[in-house]
Protein backbone atom coordinates (compact mmCIF):
# COMPACT_ATOMS: atom_id res chain seq x y z
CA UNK A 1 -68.70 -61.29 -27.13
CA UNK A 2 -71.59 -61.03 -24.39
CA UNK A 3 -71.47 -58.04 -22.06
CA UNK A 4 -69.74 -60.18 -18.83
CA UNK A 5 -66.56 -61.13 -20.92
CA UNK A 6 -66.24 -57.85 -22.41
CA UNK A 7 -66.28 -56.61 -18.51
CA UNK A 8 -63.54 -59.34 -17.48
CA UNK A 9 -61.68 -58.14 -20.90
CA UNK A 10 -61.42 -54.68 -19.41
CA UNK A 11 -61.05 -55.28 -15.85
CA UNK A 12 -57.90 -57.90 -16.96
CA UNK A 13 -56.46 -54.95 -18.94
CA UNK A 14 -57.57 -52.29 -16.37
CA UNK A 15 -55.14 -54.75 -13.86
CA UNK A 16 -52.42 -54.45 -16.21
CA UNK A 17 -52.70 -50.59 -16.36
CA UNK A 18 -52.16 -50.86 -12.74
CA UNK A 19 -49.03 -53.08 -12.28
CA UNK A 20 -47.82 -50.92 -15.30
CA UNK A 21 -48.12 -47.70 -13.10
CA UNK A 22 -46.50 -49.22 -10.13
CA UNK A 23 -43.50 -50.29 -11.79
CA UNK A 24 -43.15 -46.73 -13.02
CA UNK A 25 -44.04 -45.34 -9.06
CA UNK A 26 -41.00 -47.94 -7.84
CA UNK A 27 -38.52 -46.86 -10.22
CA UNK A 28 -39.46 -42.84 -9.99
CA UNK A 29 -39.05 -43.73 -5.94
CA UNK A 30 -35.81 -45.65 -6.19
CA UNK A 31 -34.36 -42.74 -8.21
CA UNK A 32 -35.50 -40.45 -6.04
CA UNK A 33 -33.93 -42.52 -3.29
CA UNK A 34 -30.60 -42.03 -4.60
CA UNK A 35 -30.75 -38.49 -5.42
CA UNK A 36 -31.37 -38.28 -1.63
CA UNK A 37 -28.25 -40.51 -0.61
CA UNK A 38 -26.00 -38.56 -2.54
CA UNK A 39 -27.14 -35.14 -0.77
CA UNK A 40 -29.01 -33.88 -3.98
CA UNK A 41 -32.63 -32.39 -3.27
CA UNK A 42 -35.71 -33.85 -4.86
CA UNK A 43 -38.10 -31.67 -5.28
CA UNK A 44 -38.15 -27.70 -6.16
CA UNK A 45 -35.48 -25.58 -3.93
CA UNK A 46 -37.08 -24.20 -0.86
CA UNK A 47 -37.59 -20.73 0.52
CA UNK A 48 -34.03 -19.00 0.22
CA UNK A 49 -32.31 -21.61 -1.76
CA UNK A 50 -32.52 -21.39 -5.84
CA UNK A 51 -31.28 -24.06 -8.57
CA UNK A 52 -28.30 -22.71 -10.13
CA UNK A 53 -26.09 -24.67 -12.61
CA UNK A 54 -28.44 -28.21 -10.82
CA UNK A 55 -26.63 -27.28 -7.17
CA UNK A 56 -29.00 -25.69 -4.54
CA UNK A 57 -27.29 -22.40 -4.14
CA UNK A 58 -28.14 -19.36 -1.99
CA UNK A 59 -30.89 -17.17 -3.55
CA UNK A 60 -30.56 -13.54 -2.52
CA UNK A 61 -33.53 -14.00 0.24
CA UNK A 62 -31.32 -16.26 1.80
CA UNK A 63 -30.77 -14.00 5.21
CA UNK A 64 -34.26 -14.03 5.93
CA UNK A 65 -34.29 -17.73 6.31
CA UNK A 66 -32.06 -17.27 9.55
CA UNK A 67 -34.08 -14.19 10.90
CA UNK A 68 -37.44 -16.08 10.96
CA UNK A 69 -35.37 -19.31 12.89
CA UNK A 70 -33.91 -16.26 15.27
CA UNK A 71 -37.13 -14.21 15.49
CA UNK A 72 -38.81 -17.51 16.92
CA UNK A 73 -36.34 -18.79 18.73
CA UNK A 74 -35.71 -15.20 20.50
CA UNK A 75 -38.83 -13.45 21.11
CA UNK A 76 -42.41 -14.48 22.54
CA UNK A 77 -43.81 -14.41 18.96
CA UNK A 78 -46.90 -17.03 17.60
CA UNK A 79 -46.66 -18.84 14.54
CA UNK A 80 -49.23 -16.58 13.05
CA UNK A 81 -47.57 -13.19 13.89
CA UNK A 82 -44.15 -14.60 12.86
CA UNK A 83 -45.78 -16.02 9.55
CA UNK A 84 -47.30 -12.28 9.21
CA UNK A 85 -44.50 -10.25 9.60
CA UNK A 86 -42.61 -11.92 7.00
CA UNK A 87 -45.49 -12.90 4.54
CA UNK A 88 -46.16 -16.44 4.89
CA UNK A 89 -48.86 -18.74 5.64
CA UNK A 90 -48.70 -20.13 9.04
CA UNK A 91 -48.15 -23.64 7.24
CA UNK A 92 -45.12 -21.79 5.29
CA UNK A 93 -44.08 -21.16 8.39
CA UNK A 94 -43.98 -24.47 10.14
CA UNK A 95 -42.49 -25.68 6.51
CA UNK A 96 -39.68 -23.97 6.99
CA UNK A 97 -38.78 -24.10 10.81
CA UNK A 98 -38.83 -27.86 10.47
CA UNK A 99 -36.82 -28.27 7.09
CA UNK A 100 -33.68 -29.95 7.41
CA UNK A 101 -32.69 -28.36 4.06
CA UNK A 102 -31.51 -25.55 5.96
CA UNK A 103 -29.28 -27.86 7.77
CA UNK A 104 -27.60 -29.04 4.51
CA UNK A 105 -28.89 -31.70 4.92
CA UNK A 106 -31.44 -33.83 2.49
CA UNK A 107 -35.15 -35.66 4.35
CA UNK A 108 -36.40 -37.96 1.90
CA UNK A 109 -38.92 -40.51 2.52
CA UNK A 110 -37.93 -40.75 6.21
CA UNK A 111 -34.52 -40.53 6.11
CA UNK A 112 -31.89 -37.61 6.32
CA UNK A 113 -29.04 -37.66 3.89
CA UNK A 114 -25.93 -35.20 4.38
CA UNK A 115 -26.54 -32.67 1.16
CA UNK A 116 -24.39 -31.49 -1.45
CA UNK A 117 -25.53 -27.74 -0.93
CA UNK A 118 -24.62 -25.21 2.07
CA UNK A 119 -26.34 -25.09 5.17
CA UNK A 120 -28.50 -21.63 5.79
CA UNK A 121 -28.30 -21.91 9.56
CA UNK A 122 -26.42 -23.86 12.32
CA UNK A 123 -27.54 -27.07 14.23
CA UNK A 124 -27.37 -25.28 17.39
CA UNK A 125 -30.09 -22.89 16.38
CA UNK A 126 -32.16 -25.64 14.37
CA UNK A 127 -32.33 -27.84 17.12
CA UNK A 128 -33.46 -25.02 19.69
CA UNK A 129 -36.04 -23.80 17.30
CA UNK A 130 -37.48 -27.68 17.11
CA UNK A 131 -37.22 -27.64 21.02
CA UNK A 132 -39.29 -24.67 21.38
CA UNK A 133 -41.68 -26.04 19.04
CA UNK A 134 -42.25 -29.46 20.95
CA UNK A 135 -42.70 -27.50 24.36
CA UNK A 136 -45.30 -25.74 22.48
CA UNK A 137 -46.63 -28.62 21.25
CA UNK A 138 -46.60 -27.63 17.89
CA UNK A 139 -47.07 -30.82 15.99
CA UNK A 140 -44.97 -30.87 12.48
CA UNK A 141 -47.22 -31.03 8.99
């Protein structure tokens, strides 16, 4: 075998590889997909949630969840002193004031799913906390 078929030989089986892996990436996706729909999280449990039993359940940090959405939403306080005073980055931060997790709900790929879990905060006080962060054109992650 000269050196130009044993190139086509690989590149044909370097192709395969690659269908191979997308198959596996669409099913992985479409699973995840479903976990979504039926309000389970997937992905590790955020900042004042823990796995318990495979529910999201409150961890005992829950509380400060709520006190970072209140200290925002209350007082004249940048990202970067808020993500200070309770030991975050200032991406952490942002993470959490725009997860709908805290909702009880489930984002996934675009979409928002009702979850299975309990919610850490109200809507009221989410959806003032993303209004304050649009008028201060903080732009999401």
């Amino acid at each position: 075998m000269n050196e130009l078929e044993t190139l086509k030989k690989e590149n044909k089986e370097l192709k395969e590889e690659i269908e191979k892996l997308k198959l596996y990436k669409n099913r992985q996706k479409k699973g995840m997909v479903e976990k979504a729909k039926e309000g389970n999280p997937v992905s590790r449990a955020p900042f004042g949630y823990k796995f318990f039993e495979g529910k999201l359940t409150k961890a005992q940090n829950f509380q400060v969840v709520e006190n970072i959405f209140l200290d925002f939403q209350n007082n004249k306080i940048s990202l970067n002193k808020l993500s200070k005073k309770y030991g975050f980055s200032l991406n952490g931060v942002k993470k959490i004031l725009r997860n709908f997790t805290y909702l009880g709900k489930i984002k996934f790929d675009g979409d928002v799913h009702s979850g299975t879990h309990e919610p850490l905060i109200s809507s009221t006080l989410f959806n003032h906390v993303q209004d304050k962060l649009e008028r201060l054109g903080i732009k999401q992650n």
